[in-house]
Every structure is written in C-alpha cells, then in structure tokens.
C-alpha atoms as a PDB file:
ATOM      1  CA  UNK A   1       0.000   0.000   0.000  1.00  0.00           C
ATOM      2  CA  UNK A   2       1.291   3.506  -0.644  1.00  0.00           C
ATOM      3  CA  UNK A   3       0.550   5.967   1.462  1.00  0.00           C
ATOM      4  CA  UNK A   4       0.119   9.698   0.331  1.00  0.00           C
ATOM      5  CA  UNK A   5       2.139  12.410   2.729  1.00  0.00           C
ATOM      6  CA  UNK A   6      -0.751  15.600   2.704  1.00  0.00           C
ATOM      7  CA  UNK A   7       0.493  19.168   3.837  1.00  0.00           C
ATOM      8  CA  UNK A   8      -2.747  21.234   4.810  1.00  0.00           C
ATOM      9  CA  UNK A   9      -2.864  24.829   6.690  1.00  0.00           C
ATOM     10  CA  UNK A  10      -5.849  24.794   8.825  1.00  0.00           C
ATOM     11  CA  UNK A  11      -7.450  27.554  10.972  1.00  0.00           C
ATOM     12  CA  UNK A  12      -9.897  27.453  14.548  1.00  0.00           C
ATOM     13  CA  UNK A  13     -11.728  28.700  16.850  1.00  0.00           C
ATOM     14  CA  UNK A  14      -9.828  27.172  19.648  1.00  0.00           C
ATOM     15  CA  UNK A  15     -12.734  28.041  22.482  1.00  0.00           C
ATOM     16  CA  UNK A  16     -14.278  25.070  23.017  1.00  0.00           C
ATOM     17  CA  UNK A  17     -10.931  22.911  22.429  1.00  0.00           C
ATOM     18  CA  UNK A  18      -8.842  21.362  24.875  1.00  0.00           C
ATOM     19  CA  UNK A  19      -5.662  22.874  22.571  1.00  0.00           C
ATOM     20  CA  UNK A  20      -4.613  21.474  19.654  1.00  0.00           C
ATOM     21  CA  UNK A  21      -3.232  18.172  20.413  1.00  0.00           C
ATOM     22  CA  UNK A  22      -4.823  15.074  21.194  1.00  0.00           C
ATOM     23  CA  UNK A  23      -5.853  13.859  24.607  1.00  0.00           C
ATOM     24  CA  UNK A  24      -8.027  10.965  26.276  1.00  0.00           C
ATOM     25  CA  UNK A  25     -11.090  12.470  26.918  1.00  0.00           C
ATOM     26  CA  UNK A  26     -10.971  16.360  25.939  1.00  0.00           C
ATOM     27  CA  UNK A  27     -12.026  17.193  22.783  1.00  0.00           C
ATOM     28  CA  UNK A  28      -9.112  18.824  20.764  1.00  0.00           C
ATOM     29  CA  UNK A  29      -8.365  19.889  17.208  1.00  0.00           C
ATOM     30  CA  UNK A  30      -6.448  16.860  16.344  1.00  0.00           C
ATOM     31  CA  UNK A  31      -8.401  14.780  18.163  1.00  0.00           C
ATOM     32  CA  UNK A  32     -11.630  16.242  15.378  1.00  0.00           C
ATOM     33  CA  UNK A  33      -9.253  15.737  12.412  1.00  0.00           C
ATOM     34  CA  UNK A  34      -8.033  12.955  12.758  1.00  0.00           C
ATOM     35  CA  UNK A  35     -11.863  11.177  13.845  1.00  0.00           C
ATOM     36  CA  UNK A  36     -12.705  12.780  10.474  1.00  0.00           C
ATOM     37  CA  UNK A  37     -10.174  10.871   8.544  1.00  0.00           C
ATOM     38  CA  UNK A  38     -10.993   7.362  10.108  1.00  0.00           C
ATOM     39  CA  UNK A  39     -14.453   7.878   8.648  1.00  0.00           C
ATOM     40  CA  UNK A  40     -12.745   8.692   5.274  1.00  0.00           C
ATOM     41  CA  UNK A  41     -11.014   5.370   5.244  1.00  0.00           C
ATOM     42  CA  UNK A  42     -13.341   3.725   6.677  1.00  0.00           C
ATOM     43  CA  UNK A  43     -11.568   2.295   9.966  1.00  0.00           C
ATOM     44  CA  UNK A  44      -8.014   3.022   9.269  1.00  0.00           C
ATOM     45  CA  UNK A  45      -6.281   5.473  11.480  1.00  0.00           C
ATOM     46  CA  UNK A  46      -4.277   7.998  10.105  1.00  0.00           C
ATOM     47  CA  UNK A  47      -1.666  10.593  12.753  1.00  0.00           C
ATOM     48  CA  UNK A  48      -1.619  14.054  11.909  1.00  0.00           C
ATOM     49  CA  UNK A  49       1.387  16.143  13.268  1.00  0.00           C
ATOM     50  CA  UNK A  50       0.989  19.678  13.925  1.00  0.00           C
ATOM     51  CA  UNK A  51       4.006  22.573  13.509  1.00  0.00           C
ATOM     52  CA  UNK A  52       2.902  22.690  17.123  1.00  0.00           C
ATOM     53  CA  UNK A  53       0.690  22.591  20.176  1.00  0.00           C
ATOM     54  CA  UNK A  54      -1.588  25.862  21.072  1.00  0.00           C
ATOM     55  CA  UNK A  55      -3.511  25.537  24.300  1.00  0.00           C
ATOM     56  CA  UNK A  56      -6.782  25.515  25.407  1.00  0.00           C
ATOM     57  CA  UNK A  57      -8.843  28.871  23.862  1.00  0.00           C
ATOM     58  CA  UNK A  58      -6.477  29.702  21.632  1.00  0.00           C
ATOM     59  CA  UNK A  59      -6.859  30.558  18.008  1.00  0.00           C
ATOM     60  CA  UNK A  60      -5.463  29.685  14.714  1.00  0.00           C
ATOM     61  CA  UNK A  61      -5.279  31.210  11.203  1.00  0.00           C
ATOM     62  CA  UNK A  62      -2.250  29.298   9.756  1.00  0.00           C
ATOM     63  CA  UNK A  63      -1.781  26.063  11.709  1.00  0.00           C
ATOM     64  CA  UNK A  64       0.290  23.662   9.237  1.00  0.00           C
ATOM     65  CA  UNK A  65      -0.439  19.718   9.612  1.00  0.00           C
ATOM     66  CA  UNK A  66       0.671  17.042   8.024  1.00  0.00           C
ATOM     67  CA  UNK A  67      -0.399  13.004   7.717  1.00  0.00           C
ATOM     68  CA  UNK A  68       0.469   9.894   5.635  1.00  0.00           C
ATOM     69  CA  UNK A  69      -3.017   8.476   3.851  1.00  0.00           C
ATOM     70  CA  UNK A  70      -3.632   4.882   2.363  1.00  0.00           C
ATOM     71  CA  UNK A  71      -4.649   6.007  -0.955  1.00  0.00           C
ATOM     72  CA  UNK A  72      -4.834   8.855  -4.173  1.00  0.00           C
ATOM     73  CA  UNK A  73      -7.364  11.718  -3.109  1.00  0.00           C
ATOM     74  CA  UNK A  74      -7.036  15.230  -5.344  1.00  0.00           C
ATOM     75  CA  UNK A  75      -6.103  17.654  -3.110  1.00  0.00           C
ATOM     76  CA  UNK A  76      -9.201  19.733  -3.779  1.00  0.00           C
ATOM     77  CA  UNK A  77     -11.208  16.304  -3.025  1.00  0.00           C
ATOM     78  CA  UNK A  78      -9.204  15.846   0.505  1.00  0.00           C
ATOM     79  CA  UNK A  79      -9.996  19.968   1.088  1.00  0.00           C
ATOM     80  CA  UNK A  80     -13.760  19.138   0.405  1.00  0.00           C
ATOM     81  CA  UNK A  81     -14.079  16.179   2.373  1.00  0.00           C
ATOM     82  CA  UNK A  82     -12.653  17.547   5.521  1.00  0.00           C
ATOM     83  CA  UNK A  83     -14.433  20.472   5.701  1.00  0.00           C
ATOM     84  CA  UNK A  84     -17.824  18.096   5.623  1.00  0.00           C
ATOM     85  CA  UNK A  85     -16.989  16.395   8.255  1.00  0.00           C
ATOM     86  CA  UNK A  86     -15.369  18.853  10.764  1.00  0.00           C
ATOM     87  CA  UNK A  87     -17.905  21.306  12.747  1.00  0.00           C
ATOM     88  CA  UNK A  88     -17.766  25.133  11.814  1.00  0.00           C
ATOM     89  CA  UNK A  89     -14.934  25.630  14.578  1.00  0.00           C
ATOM     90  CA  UNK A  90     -12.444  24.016  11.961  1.00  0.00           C
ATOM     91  CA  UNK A  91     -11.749  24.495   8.265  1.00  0.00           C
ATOM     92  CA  UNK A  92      -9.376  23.422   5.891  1.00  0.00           C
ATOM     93  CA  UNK A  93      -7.670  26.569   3.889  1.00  0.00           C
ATOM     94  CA  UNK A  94      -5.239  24.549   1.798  1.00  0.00           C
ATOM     95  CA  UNK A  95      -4.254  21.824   0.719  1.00  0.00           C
ATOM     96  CA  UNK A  96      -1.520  20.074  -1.225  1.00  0.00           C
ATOM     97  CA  UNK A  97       0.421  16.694  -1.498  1.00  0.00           C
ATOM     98  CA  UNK A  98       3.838  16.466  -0.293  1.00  0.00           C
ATOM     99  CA  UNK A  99       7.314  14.746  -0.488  1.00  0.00           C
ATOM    100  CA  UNK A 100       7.494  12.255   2.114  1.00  0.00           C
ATOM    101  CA  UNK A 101      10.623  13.831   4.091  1.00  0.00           C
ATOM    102  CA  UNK A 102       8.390  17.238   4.584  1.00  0.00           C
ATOM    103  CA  UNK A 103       7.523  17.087   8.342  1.00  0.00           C
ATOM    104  CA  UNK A 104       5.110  19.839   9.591  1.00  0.00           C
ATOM    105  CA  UNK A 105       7.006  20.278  12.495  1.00  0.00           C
ATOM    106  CA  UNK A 106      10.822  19.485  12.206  1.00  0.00           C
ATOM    107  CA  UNK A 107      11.122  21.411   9.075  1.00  0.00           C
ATOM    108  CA  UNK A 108       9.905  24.707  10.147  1.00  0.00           C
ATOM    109  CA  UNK A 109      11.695  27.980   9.484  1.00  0.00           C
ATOM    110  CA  UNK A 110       9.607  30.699  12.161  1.00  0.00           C
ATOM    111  CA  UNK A 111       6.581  31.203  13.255  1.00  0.00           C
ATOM    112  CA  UNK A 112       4.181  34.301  13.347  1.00  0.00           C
ATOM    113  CA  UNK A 113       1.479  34.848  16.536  1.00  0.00           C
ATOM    114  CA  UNK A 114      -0.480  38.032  16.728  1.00  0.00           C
ATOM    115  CA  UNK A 115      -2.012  38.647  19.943  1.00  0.00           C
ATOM    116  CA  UNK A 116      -5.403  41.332  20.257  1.00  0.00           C
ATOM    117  CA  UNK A 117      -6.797  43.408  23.264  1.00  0.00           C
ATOM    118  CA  UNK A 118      -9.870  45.239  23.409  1.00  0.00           C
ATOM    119  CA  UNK A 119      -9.306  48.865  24.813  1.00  0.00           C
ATOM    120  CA  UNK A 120     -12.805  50.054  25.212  1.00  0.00           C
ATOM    121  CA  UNK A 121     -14.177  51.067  28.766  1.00  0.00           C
ATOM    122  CA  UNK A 122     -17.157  48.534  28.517  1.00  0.00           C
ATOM    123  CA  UNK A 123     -16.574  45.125  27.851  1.00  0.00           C
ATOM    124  CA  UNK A 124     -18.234  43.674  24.125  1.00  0.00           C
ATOM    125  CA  UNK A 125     -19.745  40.453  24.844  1.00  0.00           C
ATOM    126  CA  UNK A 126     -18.884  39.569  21.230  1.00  0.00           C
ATOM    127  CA  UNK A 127     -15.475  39.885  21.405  1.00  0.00           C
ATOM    128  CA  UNK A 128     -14.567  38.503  25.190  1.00  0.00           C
ATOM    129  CA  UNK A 129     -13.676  34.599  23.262  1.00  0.00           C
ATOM    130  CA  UNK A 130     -11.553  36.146  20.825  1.00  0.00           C
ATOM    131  CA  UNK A 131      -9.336  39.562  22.567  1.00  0.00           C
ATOM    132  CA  UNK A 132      -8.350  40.050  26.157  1.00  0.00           C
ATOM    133  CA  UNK A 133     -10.396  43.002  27.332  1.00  0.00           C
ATOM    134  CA  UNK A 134      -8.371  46.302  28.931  1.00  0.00           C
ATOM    135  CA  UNK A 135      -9.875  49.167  29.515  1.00  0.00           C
ATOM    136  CA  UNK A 136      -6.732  50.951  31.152  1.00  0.00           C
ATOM    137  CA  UNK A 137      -4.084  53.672  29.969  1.00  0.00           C
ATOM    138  CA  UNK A 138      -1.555  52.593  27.393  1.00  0.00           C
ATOM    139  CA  UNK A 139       1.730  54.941  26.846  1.00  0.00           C
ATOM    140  CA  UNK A 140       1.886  54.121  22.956  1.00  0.00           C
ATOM    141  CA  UNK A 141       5.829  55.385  23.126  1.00  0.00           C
ATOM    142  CA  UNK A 142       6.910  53.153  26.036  1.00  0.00           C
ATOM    143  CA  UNK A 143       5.253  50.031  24.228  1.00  0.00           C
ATOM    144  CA  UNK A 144       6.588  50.381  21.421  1.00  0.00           C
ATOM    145  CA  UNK A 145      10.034  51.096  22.937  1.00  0.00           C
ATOM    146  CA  UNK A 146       9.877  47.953  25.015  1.00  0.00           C
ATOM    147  CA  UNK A 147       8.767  46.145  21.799  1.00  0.00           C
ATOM    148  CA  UNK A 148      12.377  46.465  20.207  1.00  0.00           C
ATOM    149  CA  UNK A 149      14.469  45.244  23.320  1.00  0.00           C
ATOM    150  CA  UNK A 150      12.559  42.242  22.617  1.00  0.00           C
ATOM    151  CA  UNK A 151      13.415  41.547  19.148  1.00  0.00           C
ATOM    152  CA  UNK A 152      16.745  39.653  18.726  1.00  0.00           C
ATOM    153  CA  UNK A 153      18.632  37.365  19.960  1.00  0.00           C
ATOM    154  CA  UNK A 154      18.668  36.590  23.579  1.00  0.00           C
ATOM    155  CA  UNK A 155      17.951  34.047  26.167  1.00  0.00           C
ATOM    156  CA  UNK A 156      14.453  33.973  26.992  1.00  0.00           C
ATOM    157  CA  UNK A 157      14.215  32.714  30.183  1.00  0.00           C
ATOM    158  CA  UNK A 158      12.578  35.094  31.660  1.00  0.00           C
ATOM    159  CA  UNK A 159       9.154  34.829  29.361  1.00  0.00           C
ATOM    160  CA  UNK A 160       9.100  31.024  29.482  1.00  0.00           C
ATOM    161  CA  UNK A 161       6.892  29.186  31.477  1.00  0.00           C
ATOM    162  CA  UNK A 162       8.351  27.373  34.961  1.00  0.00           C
ATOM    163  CA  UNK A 163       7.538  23.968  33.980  1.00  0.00           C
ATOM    164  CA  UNK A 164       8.656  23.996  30.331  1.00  0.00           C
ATOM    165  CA  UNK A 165      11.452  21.921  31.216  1.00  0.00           C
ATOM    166  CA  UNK A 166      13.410  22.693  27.911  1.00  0.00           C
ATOM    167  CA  UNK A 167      17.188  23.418  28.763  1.00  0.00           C
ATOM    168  CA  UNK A 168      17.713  25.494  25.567  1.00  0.00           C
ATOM    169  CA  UNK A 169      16.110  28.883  25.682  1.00  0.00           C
ATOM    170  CA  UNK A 170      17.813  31.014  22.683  1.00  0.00           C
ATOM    171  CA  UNK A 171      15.795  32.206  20.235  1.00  0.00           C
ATOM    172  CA  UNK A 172      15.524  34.814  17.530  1.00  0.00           C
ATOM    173  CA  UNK A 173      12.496  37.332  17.421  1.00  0.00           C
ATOM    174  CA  UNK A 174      12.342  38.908  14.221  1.00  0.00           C
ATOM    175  CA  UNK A 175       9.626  41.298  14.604  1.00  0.00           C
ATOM    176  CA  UNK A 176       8.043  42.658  17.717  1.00  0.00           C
ATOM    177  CA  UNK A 177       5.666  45.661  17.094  1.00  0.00           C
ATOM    178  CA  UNK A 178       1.862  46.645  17.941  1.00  0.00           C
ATOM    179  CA  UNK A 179      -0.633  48.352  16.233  1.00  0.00           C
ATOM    180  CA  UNK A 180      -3.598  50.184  17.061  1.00  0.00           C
ATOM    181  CA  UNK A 181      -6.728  49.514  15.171  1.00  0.00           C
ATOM    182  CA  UNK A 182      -8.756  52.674  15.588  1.00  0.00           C
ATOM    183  CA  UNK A 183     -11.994  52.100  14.353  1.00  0.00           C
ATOM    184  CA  UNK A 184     -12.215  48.497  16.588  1.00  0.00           C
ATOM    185  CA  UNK A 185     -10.075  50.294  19.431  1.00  0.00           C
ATOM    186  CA  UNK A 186      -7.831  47.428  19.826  1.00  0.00           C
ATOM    187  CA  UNK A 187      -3.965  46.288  20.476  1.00  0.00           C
ATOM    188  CA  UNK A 188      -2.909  44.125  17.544  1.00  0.00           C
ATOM    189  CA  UNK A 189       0.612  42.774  18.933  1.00  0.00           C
ATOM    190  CA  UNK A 190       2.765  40.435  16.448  1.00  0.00           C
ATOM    191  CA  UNK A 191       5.224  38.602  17.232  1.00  0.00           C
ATOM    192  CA  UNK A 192       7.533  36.504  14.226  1.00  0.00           C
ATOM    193  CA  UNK A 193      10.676  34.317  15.296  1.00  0.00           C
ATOM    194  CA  UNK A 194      12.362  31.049  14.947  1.00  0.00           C
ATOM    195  CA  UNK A 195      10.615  29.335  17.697  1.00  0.00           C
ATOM    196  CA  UNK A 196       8.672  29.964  21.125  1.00  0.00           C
ATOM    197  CA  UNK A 197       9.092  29.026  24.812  1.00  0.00           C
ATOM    198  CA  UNK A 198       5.728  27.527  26.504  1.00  0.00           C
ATOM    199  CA  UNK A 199       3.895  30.504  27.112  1.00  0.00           C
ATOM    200  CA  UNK A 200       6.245  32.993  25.342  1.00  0.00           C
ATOM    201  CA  UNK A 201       4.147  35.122  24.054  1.00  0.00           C
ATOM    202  CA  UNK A 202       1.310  35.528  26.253  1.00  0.00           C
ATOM    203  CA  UNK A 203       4.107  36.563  28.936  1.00  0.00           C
ATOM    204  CA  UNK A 204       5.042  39.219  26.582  1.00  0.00           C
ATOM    205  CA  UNK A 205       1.588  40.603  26.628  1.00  0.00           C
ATOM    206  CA  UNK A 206       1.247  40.657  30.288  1.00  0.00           C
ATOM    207  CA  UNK A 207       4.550  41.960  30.837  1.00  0.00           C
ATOM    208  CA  UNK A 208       4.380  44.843  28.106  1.00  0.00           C
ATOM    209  CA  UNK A 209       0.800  46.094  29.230  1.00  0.00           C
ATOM    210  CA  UNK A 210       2.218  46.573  32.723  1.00  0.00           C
ATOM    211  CA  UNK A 211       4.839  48.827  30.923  1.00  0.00           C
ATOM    212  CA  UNK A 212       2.507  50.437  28.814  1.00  0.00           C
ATOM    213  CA  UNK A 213       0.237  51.040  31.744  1.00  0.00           C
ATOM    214  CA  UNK A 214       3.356  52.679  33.875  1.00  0.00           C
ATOM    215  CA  UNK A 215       3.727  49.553  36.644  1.00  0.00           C
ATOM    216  CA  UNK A 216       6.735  48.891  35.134  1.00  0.00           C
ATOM    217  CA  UNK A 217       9.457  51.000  33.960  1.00  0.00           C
ATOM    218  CA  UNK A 218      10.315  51.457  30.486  1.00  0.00           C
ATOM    219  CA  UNK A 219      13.719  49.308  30.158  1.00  0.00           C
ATOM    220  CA  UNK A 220      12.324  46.948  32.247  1.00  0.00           C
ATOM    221  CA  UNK A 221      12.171  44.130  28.930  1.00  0.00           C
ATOM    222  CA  UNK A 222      16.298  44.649  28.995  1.00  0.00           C
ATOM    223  CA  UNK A 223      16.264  43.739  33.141  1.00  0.00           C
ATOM    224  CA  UNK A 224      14.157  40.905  32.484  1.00  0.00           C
ATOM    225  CA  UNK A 225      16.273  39.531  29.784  1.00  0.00           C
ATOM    226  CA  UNK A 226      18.941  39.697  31.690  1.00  0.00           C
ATOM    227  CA  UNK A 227      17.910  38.250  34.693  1.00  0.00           C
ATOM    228  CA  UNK A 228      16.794  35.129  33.321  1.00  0.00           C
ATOM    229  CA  UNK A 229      13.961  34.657  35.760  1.00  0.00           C
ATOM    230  CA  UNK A 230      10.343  33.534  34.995  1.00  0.00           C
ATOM    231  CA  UNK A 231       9.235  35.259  38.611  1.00  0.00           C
ATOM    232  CA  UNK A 232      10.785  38.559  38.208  1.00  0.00           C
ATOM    233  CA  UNK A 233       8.456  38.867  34.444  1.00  0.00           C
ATOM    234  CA  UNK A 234       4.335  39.869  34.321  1.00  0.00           C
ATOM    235  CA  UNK A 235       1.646  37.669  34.151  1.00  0.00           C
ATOM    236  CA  UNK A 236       0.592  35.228  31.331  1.00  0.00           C
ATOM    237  CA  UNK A 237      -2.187  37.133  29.483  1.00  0.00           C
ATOM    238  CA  UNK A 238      -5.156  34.802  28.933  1.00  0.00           C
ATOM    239  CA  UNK A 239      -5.264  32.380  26.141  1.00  0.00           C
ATOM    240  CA  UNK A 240      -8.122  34.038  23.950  1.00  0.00           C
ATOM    241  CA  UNK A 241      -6.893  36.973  22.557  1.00  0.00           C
ATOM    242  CA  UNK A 242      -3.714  34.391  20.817  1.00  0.00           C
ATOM    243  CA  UNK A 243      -3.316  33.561  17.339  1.00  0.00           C
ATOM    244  CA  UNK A 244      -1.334  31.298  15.461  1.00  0.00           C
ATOM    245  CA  UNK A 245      -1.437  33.301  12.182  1.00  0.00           C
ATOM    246  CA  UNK A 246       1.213  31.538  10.032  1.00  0.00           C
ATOM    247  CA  UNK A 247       4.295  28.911   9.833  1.00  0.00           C
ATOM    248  CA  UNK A 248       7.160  29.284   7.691  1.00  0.00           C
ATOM    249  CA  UNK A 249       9.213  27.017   5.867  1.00  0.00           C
ATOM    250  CA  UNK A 250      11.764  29.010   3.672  1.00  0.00           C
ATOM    251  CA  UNK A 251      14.101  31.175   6.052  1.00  0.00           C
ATOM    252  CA  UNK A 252      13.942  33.962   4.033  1.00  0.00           C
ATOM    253  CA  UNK A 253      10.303  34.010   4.378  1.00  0.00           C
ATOM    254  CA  UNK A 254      10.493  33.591   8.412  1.00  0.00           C
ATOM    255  CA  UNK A 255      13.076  36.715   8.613  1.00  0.00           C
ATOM    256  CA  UNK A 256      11.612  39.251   5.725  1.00  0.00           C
ATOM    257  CA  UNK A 257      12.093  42.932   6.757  1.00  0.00           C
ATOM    258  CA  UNK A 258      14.041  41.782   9.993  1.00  0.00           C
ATOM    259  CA  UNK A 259      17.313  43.333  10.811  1.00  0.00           C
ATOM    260  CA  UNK A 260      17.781  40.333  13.038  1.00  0.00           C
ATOM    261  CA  UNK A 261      19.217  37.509  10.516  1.00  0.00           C
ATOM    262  CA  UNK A 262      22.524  36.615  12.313  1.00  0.00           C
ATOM    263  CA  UNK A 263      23.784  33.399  12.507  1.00  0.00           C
ATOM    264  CA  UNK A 264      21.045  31.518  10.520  1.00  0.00           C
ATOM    265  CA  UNK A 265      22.969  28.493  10.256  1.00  0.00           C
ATOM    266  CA  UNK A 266      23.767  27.586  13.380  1.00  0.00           C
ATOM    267  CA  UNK A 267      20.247  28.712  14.075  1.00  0.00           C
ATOM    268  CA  UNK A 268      18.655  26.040  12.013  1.00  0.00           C
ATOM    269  CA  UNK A 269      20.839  23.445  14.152  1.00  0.00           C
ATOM    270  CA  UNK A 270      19.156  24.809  16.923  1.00  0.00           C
ATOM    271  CA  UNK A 271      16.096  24.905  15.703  1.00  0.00           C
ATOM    272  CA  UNK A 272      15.264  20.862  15.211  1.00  0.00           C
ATOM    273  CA  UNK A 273      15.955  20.885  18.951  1.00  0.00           C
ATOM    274  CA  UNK A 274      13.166  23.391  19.467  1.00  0.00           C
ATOM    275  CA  UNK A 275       9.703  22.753  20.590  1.00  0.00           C
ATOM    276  CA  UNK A 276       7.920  24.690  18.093  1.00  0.00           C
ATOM    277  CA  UNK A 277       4.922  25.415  20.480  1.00  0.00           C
ATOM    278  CA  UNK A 278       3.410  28.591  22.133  1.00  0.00           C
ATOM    279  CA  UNK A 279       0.479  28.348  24.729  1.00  0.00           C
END
C-alpha cells in the first residue's frame, strides 16, 4: 500500500478545544481531524502532526499539519471532504500533497502569533472569546520602545513558562511591534521568530501592558532579559486573545524585513531541537 504524505494549513476557533493536540477524553483539534479521517477510510487510522501545540482557547489562522493516507485523493477532493466532516470551529484553507521527508514540524523555518486586546471602557460580549479586554491607559511610546528590546537574539528565560522543562532557551524574534486599530479600538501585537518558549508570548503581553500602563518601567524588557527569571516577568495574558497566524518554511520568508538575521545556520541546528509550540 502507498501511502500519500498531505500538507494542509488549517485555521480554529480554539474556544471550546482542549488545545490542539490530542488527549483521552478532551475534545481537541487533532483529536476532530483525525476522527474525520478514520471515517474517510473507513476504519483506518491515520496521525496528523501539527508545527505545534496551542492551548486551550487559543486561536489559529495558519496552523500547518501534516499526515500519511492509504490512498490517491485530489487535493481539492481531501480539502472538500474535511471540511464536511469537521464542525464550523475548523476548516481546511489549503491543501496540497507532499514529499514524504516534509515534516510539519521538524522542518519549520519561524513562526508568526499576533495577539489582540480590546481597549474600550465597557466590555463587548462579542469579542470577550476572541481579545483580552483592557480598559486601562496605554503609553503608545513606552510600548513600542519595550517592543524592540525584545526583538533579537537573547535568552528567553525570563518569558518562558516554569515547567517547560526545555534546557535550551535562545531564540531569535524577528519582529516585535503593535498596532492600534482605531476604528475596533484594539492592540494588535505580532510577534515573528524562529521558535517559542511555553507561554512565550502571552508573557510578553502581560509583561508589556504593565509597561505600557506605567507599573513597570520602560527598560524593564532589557532587566528581564537579563535576569533570566520567569518570577521577576508579568503575568501570562489569557489564552483568547492568541493567534497562530502563520508557519514558515523558507528562512527567508520567516526573517523578511528583519534586521535580526545573524547566525542563521547555526540557528537552524538549533532549531530541530526546538519545541515549536506557544500556549
């Protein structure tokens, strides 16, 4: 039999999933694809691999899989059938068939998160699932100051979760910037690197609206860096105001615009040690 390697970018509403990857008895967004697929083949079980984990209530709008499957199906025809069978929290964008050494994780270049808050006074009921909601002061010039002494190289101890447990925690932000979006009133941070620490970014976001809102000083991203200490950083802003936006595989792609390109080879050494996850 000769199994078919599929490459598909997939987006979700991540609020009513336990993350992305499979578990025993939460529902997850693997857990939905790949129940779809043993319909498709009729009993057989197929693995999808993800470029990595998100956690429970966060979003996607480029999450990359990939999966071997038993037989032929047109890409187009694979697209279709998916998005039949999934509920209206998951759909297929694209789809296309693949050399059998591409590996949706392993073989990633970057990886680009944006992360929303909603600035108005009262809180919209129709946004609380997908922005975190705060109605405080922001000093525009501080955040975006405390935005560059995060892009770089550096170890990021500091915005990683206690319990990662990963020894290794050097890695390359490209871009780190914000924008405001007027007419919604909302914080649109992004964030584009090589990789990201368990909880990477949503430390960022708690620790640059405490800037922003004057708790902390200014340099205070430079202190943190240097002290290396998960404690000494903000909190981790909540999970529902994360996206997963897109996943690069070219490294020119993953560092476009950046003035942060040093040392890309040994960077892709480091990177297949990586865990290519954010929460």
């Amino acid at each position: 039999m000769e199994w078919i390697r599929y490459k598909m970018i997939v987006e979700y509403d991540g609020t009513h999933f336990a993350g992305f990857q499979i578990q025993t008895h939460d529902r997850t967004v693997q857990g939905e694809i790949q129940k779809a697929l043993k319909i498709m083949t009729k009993g057989t079980k197929v693995i999808i691999y993800g470029s990595g984990r998100t956690d429970s209530g966060v979003h996607a709008k480029g999450q990359v899989i990939h999966f071997d499957y038993p037989f032929m199906i047109p890409a187009k025809n694979m697209q279709r059938a998916l998005n039949s069978l999934t509920t209206d929290e998951i759909f297929v964008k694209d789809v296309s068939i693949v050399e059998t050494d591409f590996h949706a994780r392993y073989n990633t270049s970057g990886k680009k998160y944006q992360y929303r808050i909603d600035l108005n006074e009262i809180p919209d009921p129709f946004k609380r699932l997908y922005t975190l909601h705060h109605p405080y002061r922001i000093d525009m010039e501080k955040l975006e100051n405390a935005l560059k002494d995060i892009e770089g190289k550096h170890d990021f101890s500091s915005f990683c979760a206690s319990n990662s447990g990963r020894e290794n925690k050097i890695r390359t932000v490209y871009e780190a910037s914000v924008v405001k979006d007027v007419f919604n009133n909302e914080l649109i941070f992004t964030f584009r690197g090589n990789g990201f620490l368990y909880n990477m970014v949503r430390i960022f976001v708690g620790t640059l609206l405490q800037i922003a809102n004057g708790l902390r000083p200014a340099d205070e991203i430079k202190r943190l860096l240097a002290v290396q200490d998960r404690d000494e950083a903000g909190p981790t802003a909540k999970p529902q105001g994360l996206y997963l936006m897109e996943v690069y595989y070219k490294a020119s792609e993953a560092v476009k615009d950046s003035n942060h390109q040093e040392g890309s080879v040994v960077e892709k050494q480091v990177q297949n040690e990586l865990d290519h996850s954010v929460k």
